[in-house]
N, C-alpha and C. Protein backbone atom coordinates (compact mmCIF):
# COMPACT_ATOMS: atom_id res chain seq x y z
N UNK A 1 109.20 114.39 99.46
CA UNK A 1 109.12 114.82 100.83
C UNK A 1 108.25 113.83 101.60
N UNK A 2 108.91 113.05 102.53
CA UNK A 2 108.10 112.66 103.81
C UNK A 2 107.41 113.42 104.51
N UNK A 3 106.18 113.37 104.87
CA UNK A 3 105.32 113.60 106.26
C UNK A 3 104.93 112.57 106.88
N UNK A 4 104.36 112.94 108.25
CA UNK A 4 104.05 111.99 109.28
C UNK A 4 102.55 112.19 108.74
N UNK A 5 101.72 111.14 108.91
CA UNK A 5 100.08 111.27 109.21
C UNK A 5 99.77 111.61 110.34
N UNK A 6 98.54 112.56 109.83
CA UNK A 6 97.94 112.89 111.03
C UNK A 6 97.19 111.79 112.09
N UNK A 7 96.98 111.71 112.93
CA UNK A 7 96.22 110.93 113.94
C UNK A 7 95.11 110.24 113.48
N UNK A 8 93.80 110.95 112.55
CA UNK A 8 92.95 110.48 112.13
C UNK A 8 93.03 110.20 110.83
N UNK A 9 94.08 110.32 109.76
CA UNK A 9 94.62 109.87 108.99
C UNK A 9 94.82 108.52 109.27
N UNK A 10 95.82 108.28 109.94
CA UNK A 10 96.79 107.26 110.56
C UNK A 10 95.48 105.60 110.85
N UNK A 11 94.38 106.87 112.01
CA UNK A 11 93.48 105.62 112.27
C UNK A 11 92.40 104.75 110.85
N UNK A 12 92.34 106.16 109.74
CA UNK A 12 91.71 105.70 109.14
C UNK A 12 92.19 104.63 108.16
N UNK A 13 93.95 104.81 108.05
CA UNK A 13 94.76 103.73 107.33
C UNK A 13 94.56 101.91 107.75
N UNK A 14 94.37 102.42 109.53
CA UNK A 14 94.47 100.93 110.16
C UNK A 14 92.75 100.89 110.26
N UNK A 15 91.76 101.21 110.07
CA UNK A 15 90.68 100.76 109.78
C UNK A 15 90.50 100.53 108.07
N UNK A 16 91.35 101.10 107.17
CA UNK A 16 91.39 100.18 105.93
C UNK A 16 91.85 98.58 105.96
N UNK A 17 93.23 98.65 106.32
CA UNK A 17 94.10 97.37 106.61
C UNK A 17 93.07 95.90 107.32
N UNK A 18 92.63 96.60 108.26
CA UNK A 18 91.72 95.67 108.81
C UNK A 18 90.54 94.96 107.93
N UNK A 19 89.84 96.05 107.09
CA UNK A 19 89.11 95.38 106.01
C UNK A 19 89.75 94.58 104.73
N UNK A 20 91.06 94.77 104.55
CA UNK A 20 91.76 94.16 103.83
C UNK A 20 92.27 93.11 104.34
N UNK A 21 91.91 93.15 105.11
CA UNK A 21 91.92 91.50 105.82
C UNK A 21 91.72 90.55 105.81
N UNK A 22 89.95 91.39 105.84
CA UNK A 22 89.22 90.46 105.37
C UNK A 22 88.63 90.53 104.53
N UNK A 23 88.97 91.32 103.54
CA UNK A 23 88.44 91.17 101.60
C UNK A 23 89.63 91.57 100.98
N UNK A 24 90.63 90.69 101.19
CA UNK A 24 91.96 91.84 100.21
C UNK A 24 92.02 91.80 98.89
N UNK A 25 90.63 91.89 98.42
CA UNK A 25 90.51 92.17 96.68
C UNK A 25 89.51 93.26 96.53
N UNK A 26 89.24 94.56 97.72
CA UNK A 26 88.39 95.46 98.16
C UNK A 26 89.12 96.36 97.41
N UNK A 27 89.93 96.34 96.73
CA UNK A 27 90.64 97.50 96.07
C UNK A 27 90.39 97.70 94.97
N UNK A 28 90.90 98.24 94.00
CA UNK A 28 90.80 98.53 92.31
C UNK A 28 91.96 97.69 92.00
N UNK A 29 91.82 97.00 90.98
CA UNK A 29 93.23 95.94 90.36
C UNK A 29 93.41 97.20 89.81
N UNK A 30 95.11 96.98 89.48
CA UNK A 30 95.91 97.74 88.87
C UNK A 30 96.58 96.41 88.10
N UNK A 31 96.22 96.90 86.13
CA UNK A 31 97.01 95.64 85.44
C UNK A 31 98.67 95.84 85.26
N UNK A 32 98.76 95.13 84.53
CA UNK A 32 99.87 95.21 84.80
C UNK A 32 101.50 94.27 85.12
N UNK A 33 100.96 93.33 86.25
CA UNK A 33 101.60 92.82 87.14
C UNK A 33 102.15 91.53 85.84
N UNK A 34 103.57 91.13 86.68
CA UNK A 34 104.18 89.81 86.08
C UNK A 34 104.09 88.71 86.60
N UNK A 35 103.98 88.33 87.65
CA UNK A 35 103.99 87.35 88.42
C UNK A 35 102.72 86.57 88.67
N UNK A 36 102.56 85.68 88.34
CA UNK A 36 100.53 84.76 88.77
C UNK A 36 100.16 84.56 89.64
N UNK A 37 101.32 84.99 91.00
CA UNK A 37 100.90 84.62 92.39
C UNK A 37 100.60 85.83 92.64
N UNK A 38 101.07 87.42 92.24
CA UNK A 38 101.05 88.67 92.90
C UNK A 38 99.46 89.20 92.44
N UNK A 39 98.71 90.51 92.66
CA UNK A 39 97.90 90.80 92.07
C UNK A 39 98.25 92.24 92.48
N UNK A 40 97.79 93.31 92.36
CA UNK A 40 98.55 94.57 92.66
C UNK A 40 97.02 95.50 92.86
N UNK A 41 96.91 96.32 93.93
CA UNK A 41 95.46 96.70 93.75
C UNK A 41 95.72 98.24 94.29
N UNK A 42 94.58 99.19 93.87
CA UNK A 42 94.70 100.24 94.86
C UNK A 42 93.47 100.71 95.64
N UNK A 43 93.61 101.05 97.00
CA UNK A 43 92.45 101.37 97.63
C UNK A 43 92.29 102.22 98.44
N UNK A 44 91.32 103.16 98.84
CA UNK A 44 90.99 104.46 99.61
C UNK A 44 90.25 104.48 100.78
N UNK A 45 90.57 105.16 101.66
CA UNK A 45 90.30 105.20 103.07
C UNK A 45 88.96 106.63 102.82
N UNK A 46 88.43 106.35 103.48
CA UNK A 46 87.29 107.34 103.71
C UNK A 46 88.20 108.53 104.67
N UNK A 47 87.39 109.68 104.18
CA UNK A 47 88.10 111.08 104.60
C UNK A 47 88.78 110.71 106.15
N UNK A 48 89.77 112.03 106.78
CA UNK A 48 89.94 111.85 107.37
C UNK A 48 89.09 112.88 108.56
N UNK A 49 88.56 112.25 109.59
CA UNK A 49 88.13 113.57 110.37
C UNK A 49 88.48 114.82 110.21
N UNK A 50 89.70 114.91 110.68
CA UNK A 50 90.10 116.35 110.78
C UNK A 50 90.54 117.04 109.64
N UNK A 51 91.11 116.30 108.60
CA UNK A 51 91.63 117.09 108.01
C UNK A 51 90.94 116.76 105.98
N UNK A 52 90.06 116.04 106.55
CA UNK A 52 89.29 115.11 105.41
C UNK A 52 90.47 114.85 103.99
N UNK A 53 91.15 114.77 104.53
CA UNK A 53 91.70 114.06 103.49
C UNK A 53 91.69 112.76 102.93
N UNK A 54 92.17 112.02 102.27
CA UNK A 54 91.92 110.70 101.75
C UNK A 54 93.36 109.95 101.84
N UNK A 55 93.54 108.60 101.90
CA UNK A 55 94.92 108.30 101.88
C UNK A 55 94.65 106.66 101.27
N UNK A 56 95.88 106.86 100.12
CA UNK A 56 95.58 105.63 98.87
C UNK A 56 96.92 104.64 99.65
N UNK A 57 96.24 103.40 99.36
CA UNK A 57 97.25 102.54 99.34
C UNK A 57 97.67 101.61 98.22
N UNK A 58 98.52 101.42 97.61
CA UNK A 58 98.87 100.56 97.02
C UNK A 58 99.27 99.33 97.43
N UNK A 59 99.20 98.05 96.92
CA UNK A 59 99.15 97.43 97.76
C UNK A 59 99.10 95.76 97.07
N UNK A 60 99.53 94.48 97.50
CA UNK A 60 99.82 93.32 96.89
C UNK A 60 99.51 91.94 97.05
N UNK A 61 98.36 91.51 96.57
CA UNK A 61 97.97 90.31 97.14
C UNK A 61 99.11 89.25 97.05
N UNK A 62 99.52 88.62 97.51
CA UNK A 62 100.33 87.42 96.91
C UNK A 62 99.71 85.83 97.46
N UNK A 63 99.05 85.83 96.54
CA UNK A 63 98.56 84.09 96.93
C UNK A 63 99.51 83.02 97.45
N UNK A 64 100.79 82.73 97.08
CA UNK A 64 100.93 81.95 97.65
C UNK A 64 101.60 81.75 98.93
N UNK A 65 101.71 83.15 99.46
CA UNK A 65 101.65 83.77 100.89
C UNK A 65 101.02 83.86 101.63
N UNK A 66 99.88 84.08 100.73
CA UNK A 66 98.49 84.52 101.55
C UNK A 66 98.82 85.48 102.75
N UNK A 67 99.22 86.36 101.77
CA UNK A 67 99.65 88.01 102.33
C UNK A 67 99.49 88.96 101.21
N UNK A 68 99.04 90.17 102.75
CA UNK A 68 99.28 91.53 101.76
C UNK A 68 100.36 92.46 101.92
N UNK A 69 100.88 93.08 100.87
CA UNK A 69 102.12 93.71 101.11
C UNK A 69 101.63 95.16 100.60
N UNK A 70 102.13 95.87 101.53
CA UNK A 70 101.60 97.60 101.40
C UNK A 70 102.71 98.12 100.58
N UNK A 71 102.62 98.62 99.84
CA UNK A 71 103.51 99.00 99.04
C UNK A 71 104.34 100.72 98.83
N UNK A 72 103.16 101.27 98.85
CA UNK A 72 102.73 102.60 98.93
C UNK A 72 101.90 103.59 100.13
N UNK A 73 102.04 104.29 100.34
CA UNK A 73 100.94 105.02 101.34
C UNK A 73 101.10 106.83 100.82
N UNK A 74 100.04 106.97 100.05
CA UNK A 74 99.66 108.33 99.50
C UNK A 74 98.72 109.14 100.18
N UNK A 75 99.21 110.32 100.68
CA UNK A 75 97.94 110.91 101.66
C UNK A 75 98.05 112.35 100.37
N UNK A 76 96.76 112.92 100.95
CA UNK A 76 96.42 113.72 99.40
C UNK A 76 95.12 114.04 99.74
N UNK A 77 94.60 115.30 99.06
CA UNK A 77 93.37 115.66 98.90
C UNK A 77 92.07 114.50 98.04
C-alpha cells in the first residue's frame, strides 16, 4: 500500500537529502552490494513533528557519478 507523507514527514525527508549532500556516507552501509562503484546505505530522519514518526531511506552512493540514488522511502513508527 502507497501513502502520501505527511507535510512534516515530507520536510523532514528533504532536510535529510540535503545532509546527504553533503556527507552521503551519513548513513549505515548495508553489505552486500556487487558493484565497486555503488555503496548502498540506510538512513533516518529525526521524528516527525506531528506525527513523530521516523522515515528510512535507502539509498546509493555511486562514485563514479558522484550521485545519490534514493532507492526506497519507508515511513514507520
Amino acid at each position: 500500500m502507497v501513502e502520501a507523507l505527511q507535510p512534516s514527514e515530507l520536510d523532514a525527508v528533504e532536510k535529510l537529502i540535503e545532509r546527504l549532500a553533503v556527507h552521503p556516507r551519513l548513513g549505515i552501509p548495508v553489505p552486500g552490494g556487487t558493484d565497486p562503484e555503488v555503496d548502498d546505505y540506510t538512513a533516518r530522519t529525526d521524528p516527525a513533528a506531528d506525527t513523530g514518526d521516523r522515515i528510512s531511506l535507502v539509498y546509493r552512493v555511486h562514485e563514479g557519478m558522484a550521485a545519490i540514488f534514493v532507492t526506497w522511502v519507508i515511513a514507520g513508527p
